[in-house]
Protein backbone atom coordinates (compact mmCIF):
# COMPACT_ATOMS: atom_id res chain seq x y z
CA UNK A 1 95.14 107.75 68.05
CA UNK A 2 94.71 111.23 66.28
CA UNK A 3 91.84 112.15 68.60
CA UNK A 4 93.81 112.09 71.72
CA UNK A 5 95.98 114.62 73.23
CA UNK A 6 99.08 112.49 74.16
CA UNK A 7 99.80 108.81 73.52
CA UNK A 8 101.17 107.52 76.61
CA UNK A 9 103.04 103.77 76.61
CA UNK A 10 103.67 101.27 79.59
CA UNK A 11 106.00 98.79 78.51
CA UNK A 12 106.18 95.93 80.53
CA UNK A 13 102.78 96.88 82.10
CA UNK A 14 102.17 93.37 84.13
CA UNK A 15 98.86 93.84 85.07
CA UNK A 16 97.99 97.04 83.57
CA UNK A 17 96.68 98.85 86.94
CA UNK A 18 99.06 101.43 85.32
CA UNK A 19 97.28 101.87 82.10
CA UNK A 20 93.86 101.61 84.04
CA UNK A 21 94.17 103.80 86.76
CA UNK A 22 95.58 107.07 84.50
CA UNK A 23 92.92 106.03 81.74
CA UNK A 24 90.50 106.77 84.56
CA UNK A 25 91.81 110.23 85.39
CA UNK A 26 92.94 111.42 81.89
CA UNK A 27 90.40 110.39 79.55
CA UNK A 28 91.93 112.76 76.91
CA UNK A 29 95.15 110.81 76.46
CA UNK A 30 95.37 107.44 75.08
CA UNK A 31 96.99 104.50 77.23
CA UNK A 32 98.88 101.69 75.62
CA UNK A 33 99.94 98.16 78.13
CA UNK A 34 101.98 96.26 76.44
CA UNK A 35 103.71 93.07 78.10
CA UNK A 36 104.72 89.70 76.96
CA UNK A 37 101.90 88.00 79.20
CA UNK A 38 97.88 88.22 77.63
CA UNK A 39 97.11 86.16 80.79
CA UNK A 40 98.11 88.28 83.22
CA UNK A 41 96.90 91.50 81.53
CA UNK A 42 93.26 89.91 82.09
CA UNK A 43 92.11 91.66 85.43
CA UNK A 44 92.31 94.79 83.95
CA UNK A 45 91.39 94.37 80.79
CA UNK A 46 88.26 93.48 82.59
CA UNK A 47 87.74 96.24 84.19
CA UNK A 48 88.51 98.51 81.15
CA UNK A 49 85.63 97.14 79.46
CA UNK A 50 83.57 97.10 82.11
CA UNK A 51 84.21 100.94 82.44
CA UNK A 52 83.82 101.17 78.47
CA UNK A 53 87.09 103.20 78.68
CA UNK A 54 88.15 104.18 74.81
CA UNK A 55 91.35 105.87 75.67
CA UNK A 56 92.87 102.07 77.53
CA UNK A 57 94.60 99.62 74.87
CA UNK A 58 96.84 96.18 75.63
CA UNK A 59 98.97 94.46 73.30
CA UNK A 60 100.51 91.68 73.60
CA UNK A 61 104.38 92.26 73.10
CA UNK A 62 107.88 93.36 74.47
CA UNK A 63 110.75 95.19 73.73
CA UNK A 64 112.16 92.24 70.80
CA UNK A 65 108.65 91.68 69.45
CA UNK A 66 106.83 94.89 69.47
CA UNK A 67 103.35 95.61 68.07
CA UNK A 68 103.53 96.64 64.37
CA UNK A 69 102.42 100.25 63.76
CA UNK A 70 104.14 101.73 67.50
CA UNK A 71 106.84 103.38 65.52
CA UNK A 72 107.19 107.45 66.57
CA UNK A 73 103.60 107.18 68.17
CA UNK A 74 104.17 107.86 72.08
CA UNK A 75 104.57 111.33 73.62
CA UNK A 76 105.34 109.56 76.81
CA UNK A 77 106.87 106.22 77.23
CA UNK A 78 106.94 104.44 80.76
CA UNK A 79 108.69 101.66 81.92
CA UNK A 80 108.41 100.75 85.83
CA UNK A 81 110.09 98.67 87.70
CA UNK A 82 111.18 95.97 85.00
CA UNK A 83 112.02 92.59 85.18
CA UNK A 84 113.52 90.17 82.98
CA UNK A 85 115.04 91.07 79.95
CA UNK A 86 113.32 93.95 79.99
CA UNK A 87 115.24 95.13 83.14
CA UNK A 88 118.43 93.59 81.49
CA UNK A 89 118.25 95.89 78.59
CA UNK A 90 117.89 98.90 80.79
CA UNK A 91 121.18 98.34 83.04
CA UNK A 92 123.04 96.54 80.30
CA UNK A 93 122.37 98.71 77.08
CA UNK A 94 122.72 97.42 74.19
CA UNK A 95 122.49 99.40 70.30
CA UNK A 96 119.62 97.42 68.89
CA UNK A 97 117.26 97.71 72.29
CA UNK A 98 118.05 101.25 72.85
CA UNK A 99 116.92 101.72 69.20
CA UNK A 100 113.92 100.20 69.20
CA UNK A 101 112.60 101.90 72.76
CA UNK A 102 113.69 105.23 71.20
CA UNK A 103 111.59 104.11 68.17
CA UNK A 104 108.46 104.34 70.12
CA UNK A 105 109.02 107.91 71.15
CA UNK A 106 108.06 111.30 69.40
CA UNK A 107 110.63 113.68 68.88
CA UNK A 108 110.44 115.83 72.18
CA UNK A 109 108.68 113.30 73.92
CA UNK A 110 109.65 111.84 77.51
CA UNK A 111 110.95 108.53 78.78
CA UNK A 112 110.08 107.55 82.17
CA UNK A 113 112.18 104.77 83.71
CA UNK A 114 111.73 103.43 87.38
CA UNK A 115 114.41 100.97 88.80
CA UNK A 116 114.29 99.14 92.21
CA UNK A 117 116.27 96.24 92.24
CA UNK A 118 118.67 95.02 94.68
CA UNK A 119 121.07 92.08 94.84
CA UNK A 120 119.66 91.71 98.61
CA UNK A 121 116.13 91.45 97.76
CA UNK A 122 116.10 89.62 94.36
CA UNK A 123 119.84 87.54 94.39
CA UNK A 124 118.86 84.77 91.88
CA UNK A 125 117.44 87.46 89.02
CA UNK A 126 120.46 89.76 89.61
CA UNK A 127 122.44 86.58 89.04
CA UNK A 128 120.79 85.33 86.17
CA UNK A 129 120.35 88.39 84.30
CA UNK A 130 124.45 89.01 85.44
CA UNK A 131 123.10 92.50 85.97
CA UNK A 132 125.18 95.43 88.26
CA UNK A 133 123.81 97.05 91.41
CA UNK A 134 121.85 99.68 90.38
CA UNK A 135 123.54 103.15 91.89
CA UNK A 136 124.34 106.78 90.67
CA UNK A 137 127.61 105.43 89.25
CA UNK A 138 125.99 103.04 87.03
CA UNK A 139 123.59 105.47 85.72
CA UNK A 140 125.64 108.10 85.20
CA UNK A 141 128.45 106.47 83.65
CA UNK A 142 126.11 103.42 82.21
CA UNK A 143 122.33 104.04 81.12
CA UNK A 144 122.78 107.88 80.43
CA UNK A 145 125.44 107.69 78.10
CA UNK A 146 124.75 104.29 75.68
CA UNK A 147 120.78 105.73 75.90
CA UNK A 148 122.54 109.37 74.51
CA UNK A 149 124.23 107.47 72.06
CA UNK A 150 122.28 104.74 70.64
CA UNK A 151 118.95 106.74 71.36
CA UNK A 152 119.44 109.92 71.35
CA UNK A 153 117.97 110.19 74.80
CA UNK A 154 118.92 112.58 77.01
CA UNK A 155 118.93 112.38 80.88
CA UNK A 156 117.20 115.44 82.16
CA UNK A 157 116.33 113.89 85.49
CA UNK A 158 117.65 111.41 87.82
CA UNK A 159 115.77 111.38 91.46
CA UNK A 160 115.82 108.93 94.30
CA UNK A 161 112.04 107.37 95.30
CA UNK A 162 111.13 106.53 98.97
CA UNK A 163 109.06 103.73 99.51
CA UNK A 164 106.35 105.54 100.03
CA UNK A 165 106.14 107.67 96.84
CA UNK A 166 105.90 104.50 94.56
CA UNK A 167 102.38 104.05 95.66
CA UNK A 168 101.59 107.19 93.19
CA UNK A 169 103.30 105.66 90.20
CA UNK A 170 99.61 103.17 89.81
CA UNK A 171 101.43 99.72 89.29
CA UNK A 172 100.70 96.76 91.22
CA UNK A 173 104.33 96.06 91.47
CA UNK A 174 105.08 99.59 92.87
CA UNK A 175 102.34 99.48 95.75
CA UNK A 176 103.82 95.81 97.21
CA UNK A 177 106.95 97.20 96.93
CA UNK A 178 105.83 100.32 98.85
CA UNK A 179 104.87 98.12 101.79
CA UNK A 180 108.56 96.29 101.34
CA UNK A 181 112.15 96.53 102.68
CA UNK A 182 113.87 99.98 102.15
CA UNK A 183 115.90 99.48 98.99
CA UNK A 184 117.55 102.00 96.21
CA UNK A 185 114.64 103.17 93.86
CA UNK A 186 115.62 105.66 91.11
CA UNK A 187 113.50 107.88 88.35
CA UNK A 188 115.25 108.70 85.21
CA UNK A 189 113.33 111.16 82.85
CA UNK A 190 114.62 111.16 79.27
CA UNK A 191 114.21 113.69 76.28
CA UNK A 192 114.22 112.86 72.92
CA UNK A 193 115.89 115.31 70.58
């Protein structure tokens, strides 16, 4: 990981179009996919080695069972458009979670969180995750203060997404949702310190 200039970290990658697609254009950084699912990750994990990329990794994982070795390693950490308990630790912050995503993350490095749920849209995951609409007030008051104080993550950004910026974020998820019903998306850039 030495030989690259920044370690960048999608957790909760799904496919990995993410990880492939920047790999691609920034062959000087390295690109770590890590999601719960080997299976799915198989398309473009494919593709990686079909391209012979070096600087495109996947790991097997998630937030509770993380790959040994990840501590302090990622100048960039990215986590778009969760689901699951993923998503659930995000809107619902607890100590321990918080911890470990900070634990990823350099000192002075960046997380990158994208959030597009809506009790309209996806009813029986909002319902079984007992998770809030996602607005300002919830993010504000919510995700920017317990990620302050259990991760020393600090909000430097908070931005609203149209529909049809999410196609430049590189995740399959993002481009279907691109195409879908207008719904709240938000970008939240944290600093480390």
């Amino acid at each position: 990981m030495l030989n690259f200039g920044h370690v960048i970290i999608d957790l909760g990658t799904g496919d990995g179009r993410f990880v492939y697609k920047h790999a691609l254009k920034n062959p000087q950084n390295l690109y770590i996919g890590i999601d719960p699912s080997e299976k799915q990750l198989q398309t473009y994990k494919k593709k990686i080695n079909r391209k012979k990329l070096k600087n495109a990794l996947f790991f097997a994982g998630s937030l509770e069972v993380l790959p040994k070795d990840f501590n302090y390693i990622a100048n960039e950490l990215h986590i778009v458009l969760p689901w699951g308990s993923l998503l659930m630790y995000i809107v619902k912050p607890e100590k321990e979670m918080i911890e470990k995503l900070s634990g990823l993350i350099k000192l002075g490095g960046t997380l990158v969180v994208v959030l597009g749920y809506s009790d309209k849209f996806e009813p029986k995951e909002v319902a079984r995750l007992e998770i809030p609409e996602i607005d300002e007030t919830l993010i504000d008051n919510t995700i920017s203060l317990k990620f302050e104080e259990f991760g020393r993550l600090e909000l430097k950004q908070r931005s609203t997404l149209k529909l049809n910026e999410l196609k430049e974020i590189e995740s399959t998820w993002s481009k279907k949702l691109s195409f879908g019903k207008n719904r709240p998306i938000y970008k939240l850039v944290f600093v480390k310190h």
